[in-house]
N, C-alpha and C. Protein backbone atom coordinates (compact mmCIF):
# COMPACT_ATOMS: atom_id res chain seq x y z
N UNK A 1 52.33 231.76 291.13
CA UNK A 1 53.38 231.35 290.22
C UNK A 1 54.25 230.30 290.88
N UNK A 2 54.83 229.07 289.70
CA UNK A 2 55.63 228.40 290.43
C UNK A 2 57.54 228.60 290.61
N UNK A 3 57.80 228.08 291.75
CA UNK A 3 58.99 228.91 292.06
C UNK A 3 60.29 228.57 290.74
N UNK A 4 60.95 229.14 290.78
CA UNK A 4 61.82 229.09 289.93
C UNK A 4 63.55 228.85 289.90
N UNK A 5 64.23 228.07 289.77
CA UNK A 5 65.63 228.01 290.38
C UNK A 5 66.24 229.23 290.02
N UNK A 6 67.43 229.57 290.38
CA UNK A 6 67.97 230.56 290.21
C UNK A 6 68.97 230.06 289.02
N UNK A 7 69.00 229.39 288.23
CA UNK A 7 70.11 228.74 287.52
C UNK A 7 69.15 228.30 285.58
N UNK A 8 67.97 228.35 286.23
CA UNK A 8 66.62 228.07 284.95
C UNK A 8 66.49 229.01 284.62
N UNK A 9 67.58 229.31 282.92
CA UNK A 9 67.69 230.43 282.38
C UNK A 9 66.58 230.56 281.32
N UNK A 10 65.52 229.41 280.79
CA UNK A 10 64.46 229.21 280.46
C UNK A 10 63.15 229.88 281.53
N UNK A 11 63.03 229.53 282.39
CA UNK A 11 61.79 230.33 283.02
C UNK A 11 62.49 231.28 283.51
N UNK A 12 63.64 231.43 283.60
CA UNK A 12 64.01 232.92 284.14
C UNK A 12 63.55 234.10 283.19
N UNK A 13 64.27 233.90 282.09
CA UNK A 13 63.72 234.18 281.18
C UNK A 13 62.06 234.42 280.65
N UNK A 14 61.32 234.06 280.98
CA UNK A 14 59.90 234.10 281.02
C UNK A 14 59.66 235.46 281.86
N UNK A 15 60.22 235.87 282.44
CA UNK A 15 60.30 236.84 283.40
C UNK A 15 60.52 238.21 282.29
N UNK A 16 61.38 237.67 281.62
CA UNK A 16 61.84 239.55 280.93
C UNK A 16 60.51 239.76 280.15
N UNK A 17 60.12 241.36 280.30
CA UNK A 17 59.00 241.80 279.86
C UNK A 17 59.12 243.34 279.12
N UNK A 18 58.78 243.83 277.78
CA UNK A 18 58.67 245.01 277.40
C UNK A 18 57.71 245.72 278.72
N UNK A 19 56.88 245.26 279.38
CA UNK A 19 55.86 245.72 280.07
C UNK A 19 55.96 246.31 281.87
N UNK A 20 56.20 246.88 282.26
CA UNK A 20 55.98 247.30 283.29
C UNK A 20 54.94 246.78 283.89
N UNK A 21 55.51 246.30 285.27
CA UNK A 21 54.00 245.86 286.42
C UNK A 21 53.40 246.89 287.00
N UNK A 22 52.56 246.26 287.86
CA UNK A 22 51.35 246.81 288.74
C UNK A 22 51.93 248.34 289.16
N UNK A 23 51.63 249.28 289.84
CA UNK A 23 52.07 250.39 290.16
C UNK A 23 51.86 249.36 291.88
N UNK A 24 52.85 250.65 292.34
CA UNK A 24 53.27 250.39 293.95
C UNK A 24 52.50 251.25 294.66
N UNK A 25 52.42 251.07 295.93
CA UNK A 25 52.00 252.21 297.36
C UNK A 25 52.47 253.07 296.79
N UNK A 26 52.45 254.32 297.47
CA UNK A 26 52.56 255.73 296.92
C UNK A 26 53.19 256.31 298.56
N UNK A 27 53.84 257.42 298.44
CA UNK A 27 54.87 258.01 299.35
C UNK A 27 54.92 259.41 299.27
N UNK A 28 54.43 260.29 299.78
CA UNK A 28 54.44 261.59 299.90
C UNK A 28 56.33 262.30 300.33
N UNK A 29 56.82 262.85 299.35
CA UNK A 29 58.16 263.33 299.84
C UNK A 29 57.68 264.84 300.65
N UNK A 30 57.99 265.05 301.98
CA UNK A 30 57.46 266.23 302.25
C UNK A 30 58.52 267.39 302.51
N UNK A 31 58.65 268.50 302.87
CA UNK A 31 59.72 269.26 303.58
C UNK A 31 60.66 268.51 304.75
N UNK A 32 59.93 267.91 305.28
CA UNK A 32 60.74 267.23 306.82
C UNK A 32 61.49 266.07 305.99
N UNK A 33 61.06 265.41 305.40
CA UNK A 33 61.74 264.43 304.88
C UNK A 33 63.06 264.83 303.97
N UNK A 34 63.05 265.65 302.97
CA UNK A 34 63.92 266.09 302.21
C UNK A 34 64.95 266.78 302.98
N UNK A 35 64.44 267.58 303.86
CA UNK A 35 65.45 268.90 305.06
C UNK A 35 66.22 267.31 305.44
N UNK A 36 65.62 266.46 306.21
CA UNK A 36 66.03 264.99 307.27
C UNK A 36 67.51 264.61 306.19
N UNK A 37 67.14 264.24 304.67
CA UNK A 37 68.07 264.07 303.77
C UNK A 37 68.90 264.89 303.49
N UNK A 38 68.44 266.06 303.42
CA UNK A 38 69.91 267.32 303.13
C UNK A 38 70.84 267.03 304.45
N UNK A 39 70.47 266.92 305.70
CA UNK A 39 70.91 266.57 306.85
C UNK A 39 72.01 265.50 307.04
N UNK A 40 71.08 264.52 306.35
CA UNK A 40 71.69 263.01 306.30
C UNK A 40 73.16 263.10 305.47
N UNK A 41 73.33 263.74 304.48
CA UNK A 41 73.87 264.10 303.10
C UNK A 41 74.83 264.92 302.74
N UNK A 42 74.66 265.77 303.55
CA UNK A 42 75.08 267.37 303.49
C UNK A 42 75.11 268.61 302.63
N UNK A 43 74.06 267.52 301.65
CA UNK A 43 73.70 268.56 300.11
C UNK A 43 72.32 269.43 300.67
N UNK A 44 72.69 270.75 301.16
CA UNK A 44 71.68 271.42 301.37
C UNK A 44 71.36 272.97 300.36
N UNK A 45 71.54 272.67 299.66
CA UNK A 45 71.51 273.43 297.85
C UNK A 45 70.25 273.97 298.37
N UNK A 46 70.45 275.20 298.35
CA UNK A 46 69.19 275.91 298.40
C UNK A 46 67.90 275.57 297.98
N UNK A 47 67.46 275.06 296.47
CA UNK A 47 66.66 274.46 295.83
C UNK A 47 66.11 273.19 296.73
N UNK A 48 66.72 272.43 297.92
CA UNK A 48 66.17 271.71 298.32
C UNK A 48 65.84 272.41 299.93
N UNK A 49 66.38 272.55 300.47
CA UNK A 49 65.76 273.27 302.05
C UNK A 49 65.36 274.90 301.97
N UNK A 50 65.67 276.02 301.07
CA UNK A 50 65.28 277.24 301.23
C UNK A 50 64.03 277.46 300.55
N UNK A 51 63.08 277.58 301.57
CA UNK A 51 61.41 277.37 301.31
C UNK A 51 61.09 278.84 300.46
N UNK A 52 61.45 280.19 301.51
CA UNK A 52 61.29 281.62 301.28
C UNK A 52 62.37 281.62 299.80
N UNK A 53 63.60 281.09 299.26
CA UNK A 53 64.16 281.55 298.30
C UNK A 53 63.60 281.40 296.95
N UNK A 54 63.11 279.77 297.16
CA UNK A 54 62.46 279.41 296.29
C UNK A 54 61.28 279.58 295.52
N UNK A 55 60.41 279.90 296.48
CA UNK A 55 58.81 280.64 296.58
C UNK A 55 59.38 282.01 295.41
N UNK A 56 60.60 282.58 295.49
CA UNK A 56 61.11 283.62 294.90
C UNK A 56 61.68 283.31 293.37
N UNK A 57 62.63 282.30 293.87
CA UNK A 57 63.41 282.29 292.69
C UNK A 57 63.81 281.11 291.76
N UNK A 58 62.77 279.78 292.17
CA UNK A 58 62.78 278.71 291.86
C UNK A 58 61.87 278.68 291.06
N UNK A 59 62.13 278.08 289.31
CA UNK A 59 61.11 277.88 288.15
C UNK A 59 60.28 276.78 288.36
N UNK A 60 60.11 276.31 289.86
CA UNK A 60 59.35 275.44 290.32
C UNK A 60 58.53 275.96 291.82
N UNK A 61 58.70 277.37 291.85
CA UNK A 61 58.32 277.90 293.36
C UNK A 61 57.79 277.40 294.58
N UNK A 62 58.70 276.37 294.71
CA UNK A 62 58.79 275.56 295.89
C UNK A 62 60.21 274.87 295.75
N UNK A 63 60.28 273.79 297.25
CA UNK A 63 61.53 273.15 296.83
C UNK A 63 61.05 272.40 296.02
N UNK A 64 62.62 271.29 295.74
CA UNK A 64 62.20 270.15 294.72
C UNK A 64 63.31 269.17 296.12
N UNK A 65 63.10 267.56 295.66
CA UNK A 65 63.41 267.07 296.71
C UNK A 65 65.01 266.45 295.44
N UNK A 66 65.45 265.81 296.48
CA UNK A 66 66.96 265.74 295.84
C UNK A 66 66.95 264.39 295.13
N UNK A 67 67.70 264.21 293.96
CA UNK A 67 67.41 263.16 293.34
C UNK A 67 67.44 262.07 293.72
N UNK A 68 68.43 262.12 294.62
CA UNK A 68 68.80 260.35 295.22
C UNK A 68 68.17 259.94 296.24
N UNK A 69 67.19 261.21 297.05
CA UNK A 69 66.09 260.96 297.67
C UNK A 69 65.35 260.05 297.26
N UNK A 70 65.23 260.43 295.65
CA UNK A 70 63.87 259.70 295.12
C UNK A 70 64.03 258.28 295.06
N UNK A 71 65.74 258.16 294.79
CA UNK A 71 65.95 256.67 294.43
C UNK A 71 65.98 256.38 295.29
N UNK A 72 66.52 256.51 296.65
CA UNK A 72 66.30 255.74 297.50
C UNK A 72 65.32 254.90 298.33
N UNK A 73 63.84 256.21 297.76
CA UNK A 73 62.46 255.61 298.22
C UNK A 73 61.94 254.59 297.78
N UNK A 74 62.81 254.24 296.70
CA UNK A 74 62.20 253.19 295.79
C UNK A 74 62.12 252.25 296.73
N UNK A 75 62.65 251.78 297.82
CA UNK A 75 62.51 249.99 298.83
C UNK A 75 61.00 250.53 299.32
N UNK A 76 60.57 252.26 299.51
CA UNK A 76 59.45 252.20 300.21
C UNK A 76 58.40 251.83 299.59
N UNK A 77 58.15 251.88 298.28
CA UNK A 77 57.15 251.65 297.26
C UNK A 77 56.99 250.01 296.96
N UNK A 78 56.06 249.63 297.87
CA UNK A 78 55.81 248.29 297.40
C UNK A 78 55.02 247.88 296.23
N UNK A 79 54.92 247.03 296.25
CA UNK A 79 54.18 245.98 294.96
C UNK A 79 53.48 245.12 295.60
N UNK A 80 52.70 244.60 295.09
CA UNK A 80 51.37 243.68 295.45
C UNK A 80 52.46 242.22 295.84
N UNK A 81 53.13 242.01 294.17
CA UNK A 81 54.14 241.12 294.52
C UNK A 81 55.22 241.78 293.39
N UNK A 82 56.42 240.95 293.56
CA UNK A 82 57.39 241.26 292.89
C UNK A 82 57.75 239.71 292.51
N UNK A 83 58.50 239.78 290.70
CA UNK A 83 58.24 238.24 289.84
C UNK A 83 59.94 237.81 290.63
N UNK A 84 60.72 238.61 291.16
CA UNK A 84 61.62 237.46 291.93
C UNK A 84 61.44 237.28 293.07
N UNK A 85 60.22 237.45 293.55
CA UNK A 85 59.70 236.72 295.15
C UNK A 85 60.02 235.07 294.85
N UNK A 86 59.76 235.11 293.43
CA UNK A 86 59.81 233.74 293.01
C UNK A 86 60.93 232.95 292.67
N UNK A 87 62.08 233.46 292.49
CA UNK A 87 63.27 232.84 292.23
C UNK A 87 63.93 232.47 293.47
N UNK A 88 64.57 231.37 293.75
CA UNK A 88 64.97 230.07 294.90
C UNK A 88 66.10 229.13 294.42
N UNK A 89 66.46 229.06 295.42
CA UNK A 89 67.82 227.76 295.02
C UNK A 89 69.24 228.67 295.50
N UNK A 90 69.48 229.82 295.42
CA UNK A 90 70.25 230.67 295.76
C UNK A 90 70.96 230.49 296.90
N UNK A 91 72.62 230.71 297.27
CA UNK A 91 72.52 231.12 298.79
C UNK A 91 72.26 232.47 299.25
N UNK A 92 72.53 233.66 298.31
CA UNK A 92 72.24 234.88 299.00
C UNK A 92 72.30 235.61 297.58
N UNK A 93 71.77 237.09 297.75
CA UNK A 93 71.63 238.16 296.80
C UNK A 93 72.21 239.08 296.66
N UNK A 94 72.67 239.56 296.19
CA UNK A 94 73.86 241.12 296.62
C UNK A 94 73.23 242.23 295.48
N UNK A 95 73.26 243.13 295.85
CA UNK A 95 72.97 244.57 294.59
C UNK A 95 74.77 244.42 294.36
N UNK A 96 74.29 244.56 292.90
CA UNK A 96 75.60 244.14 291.46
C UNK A 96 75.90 245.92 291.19
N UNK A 97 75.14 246.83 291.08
CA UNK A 97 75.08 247.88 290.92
C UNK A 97 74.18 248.48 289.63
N UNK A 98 74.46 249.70 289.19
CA UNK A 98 73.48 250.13 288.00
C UNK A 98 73.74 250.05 286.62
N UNK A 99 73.06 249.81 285.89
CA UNK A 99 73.04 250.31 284.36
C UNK A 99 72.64 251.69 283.83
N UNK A 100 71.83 251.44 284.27
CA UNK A 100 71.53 253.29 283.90
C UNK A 100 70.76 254.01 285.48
N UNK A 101 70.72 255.07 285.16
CA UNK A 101 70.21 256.32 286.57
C UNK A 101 69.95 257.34 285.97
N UNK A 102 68.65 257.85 285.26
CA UNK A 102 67.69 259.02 284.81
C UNK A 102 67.19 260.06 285.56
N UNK A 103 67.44 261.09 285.85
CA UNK A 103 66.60 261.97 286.64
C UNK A 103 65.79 262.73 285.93
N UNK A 104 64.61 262.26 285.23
CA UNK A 104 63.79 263.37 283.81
C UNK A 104 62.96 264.59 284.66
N UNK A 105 62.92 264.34 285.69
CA UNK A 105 62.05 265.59 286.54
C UNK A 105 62.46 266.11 287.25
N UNK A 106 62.07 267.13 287.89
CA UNK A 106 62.11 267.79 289.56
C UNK A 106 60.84 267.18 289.98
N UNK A 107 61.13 266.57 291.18
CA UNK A 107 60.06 266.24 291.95
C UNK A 107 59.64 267.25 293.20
N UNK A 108 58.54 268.61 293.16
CA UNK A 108 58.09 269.39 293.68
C UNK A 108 57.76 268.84 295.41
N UNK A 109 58.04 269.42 296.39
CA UNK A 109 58.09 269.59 297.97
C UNK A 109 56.54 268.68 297.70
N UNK A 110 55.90 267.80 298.18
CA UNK A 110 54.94 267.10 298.88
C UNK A 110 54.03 266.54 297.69
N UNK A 111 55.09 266.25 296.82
CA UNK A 111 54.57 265.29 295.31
C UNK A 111 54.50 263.77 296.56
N UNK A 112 53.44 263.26 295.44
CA UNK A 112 52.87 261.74 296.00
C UNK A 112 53.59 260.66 294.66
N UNK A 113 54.46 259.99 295.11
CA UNK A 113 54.78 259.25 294.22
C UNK A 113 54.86 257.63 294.22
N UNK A 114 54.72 257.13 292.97
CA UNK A 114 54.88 255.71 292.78
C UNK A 114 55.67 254.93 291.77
N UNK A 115 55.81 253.76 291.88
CA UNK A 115 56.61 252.99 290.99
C UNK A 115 55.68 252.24 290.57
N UNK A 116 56.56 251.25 289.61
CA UNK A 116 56.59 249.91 288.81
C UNK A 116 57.79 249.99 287.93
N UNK A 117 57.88 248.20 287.60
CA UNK A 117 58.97 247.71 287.75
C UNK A 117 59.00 246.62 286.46
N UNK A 118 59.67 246.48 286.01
CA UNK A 118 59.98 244.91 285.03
C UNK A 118 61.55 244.55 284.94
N UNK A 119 61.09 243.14 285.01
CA UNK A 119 62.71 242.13 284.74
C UNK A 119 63.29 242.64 283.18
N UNK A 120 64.30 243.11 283.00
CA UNK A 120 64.31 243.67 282.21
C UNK A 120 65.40 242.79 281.20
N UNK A 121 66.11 241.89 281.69
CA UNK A 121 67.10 240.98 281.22
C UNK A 121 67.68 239.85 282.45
N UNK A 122 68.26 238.93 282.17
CA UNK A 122 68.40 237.98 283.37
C UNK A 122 69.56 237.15 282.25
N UNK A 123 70.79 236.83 282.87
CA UNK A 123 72.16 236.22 282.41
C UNK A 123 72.66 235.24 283.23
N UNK A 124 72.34 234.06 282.99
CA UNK A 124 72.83 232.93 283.88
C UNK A 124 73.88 232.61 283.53
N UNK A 125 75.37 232.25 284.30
CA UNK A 125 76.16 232.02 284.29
C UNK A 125 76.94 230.63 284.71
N UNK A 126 77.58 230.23 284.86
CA UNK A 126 78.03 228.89 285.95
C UNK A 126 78.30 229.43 287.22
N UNK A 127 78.46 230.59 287.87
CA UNK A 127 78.88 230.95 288.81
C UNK A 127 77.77 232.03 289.49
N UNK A 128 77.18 232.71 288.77
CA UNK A 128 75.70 233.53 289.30
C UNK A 128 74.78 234.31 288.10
N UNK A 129 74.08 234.16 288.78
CA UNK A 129 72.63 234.36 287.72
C UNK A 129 72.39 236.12 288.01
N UNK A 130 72.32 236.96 287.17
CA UNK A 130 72.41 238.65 287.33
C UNK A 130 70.86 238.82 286.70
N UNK A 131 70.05 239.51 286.96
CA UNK A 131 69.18 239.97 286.74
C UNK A 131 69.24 241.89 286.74
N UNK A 132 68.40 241.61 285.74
CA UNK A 132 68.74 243.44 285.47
C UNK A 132 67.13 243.58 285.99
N UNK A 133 66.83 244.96 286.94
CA UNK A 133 65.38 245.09 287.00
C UNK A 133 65.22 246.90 286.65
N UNK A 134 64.52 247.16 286.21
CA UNK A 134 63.76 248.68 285.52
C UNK A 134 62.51 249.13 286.20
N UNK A 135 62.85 250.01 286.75
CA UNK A 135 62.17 250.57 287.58
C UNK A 135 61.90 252.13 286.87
N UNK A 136 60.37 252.80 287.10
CA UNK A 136 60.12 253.92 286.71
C UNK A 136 59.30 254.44 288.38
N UNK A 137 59.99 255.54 288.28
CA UNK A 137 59.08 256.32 289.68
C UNK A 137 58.58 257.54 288.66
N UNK A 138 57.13 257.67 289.34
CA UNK A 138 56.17 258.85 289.37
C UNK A 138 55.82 259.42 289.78
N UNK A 139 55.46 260.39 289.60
CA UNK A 139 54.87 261.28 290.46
C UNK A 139 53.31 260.86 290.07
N UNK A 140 52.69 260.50 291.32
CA UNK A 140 50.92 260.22 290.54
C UNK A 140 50.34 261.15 289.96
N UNK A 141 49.47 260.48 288.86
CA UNK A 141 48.85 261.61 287.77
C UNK A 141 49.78 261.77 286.85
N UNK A 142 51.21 262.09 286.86
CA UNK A 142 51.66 262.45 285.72
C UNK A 142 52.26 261.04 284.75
N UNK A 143 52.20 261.26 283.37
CA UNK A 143 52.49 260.08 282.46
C UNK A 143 54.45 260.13 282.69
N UNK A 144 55.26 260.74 282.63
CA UNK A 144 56.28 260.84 282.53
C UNK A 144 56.93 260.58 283.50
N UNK A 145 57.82 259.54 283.76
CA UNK A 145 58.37 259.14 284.83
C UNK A 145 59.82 260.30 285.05
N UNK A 146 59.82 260.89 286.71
CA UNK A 146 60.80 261.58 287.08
C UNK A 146 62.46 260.85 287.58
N UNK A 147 61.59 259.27 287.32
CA UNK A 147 63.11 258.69 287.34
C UNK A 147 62.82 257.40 287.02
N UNK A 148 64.10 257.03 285.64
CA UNK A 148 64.21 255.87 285.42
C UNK A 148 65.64 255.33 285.93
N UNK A 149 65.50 253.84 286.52
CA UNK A 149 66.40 253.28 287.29
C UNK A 149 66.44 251.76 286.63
N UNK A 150 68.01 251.72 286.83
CA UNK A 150 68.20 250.11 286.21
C UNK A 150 69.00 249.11 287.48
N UNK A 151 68.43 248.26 288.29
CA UNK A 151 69.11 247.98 289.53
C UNK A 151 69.69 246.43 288.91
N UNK A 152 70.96 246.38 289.41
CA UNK A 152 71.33 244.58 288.78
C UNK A 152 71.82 244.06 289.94
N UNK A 153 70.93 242.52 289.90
CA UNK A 153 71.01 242.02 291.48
C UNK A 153 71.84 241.14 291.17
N UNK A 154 72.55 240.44 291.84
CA UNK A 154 73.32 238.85 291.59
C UNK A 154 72.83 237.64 292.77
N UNK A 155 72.12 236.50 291.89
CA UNK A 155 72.47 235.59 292.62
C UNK A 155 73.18 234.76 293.25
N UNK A 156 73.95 234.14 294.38
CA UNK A 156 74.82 233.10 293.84
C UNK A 156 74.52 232.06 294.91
């Protein structure tokens, strides 16, 4: 693809898609990782580190990993490519913050999960160009995404 200014609200535009891209690498959330995050966090809610309670008393009999775990894995889940590898002219990028943040699942102790992603809107301004991007994480195999995410970047 050819590169695109950050200010060409015409091919920027070319970018927004009803369609979701390619699916990403895939990422196993395991016990060590989630315990590492309750750690990191200090949300250690039974449902995420008590292995023996859960096995008992969890409608998922195991843990489940914590939601913002999941979002956060999202930088680990790559893409073949991503359509603003292509946008240029910029001096720098900043995360603008969210539009929306979905948690539709529990994601079960040593689920394998993946993304994909689409430009979901893009607003050029005289002063910076915002792109909205939509992101769905999965758990592989299943059709229903356990989290939908709306990230808005700013150019300027």
């Amino acid at each position: 693809m050819t590169s695109i200014h950050y200010k060409d609200a015409d091919a920027l535009n070319a970018l927004v898609s009803e369609e979701l891209g390619d699916w990403s690498s895939s990422i196993t959330v395991d016990q060590a990782m989630i315990s590492q995050f309750a750690d990191l966090t200090g949300d250690h809610m039974w449902m995420h580190v008590d292995e023996e309670r859960c096995a008992k008393e969890s409608p998922f009999g195991c843990t489940i990993a914590h939601g913002f775990l999941i979002l956060s894995l999202q930088s680990k889940m790559t893409s073949s490519k991503s359509a603003i590898e292509d946008i240029e002219g910029y001096s720098h990028i900043m995360n603008y913050g969210s539009d929306k943040l979905r948690f539709l699942g529990a994601v079960p102790v040593n689920s394998e999960l993946h993304s994909r992603s689409r430009v979901k809107a893009i607003a050029v301004s005289e002063h910076k160009t915002t792109l909205t991007l939509e992101t769905h994480i999965h758990i592989v195999d299943q059709d229903k995404p356990g989290l939908i995410y709306e990230l808005m970047m700013v150019f300027l």
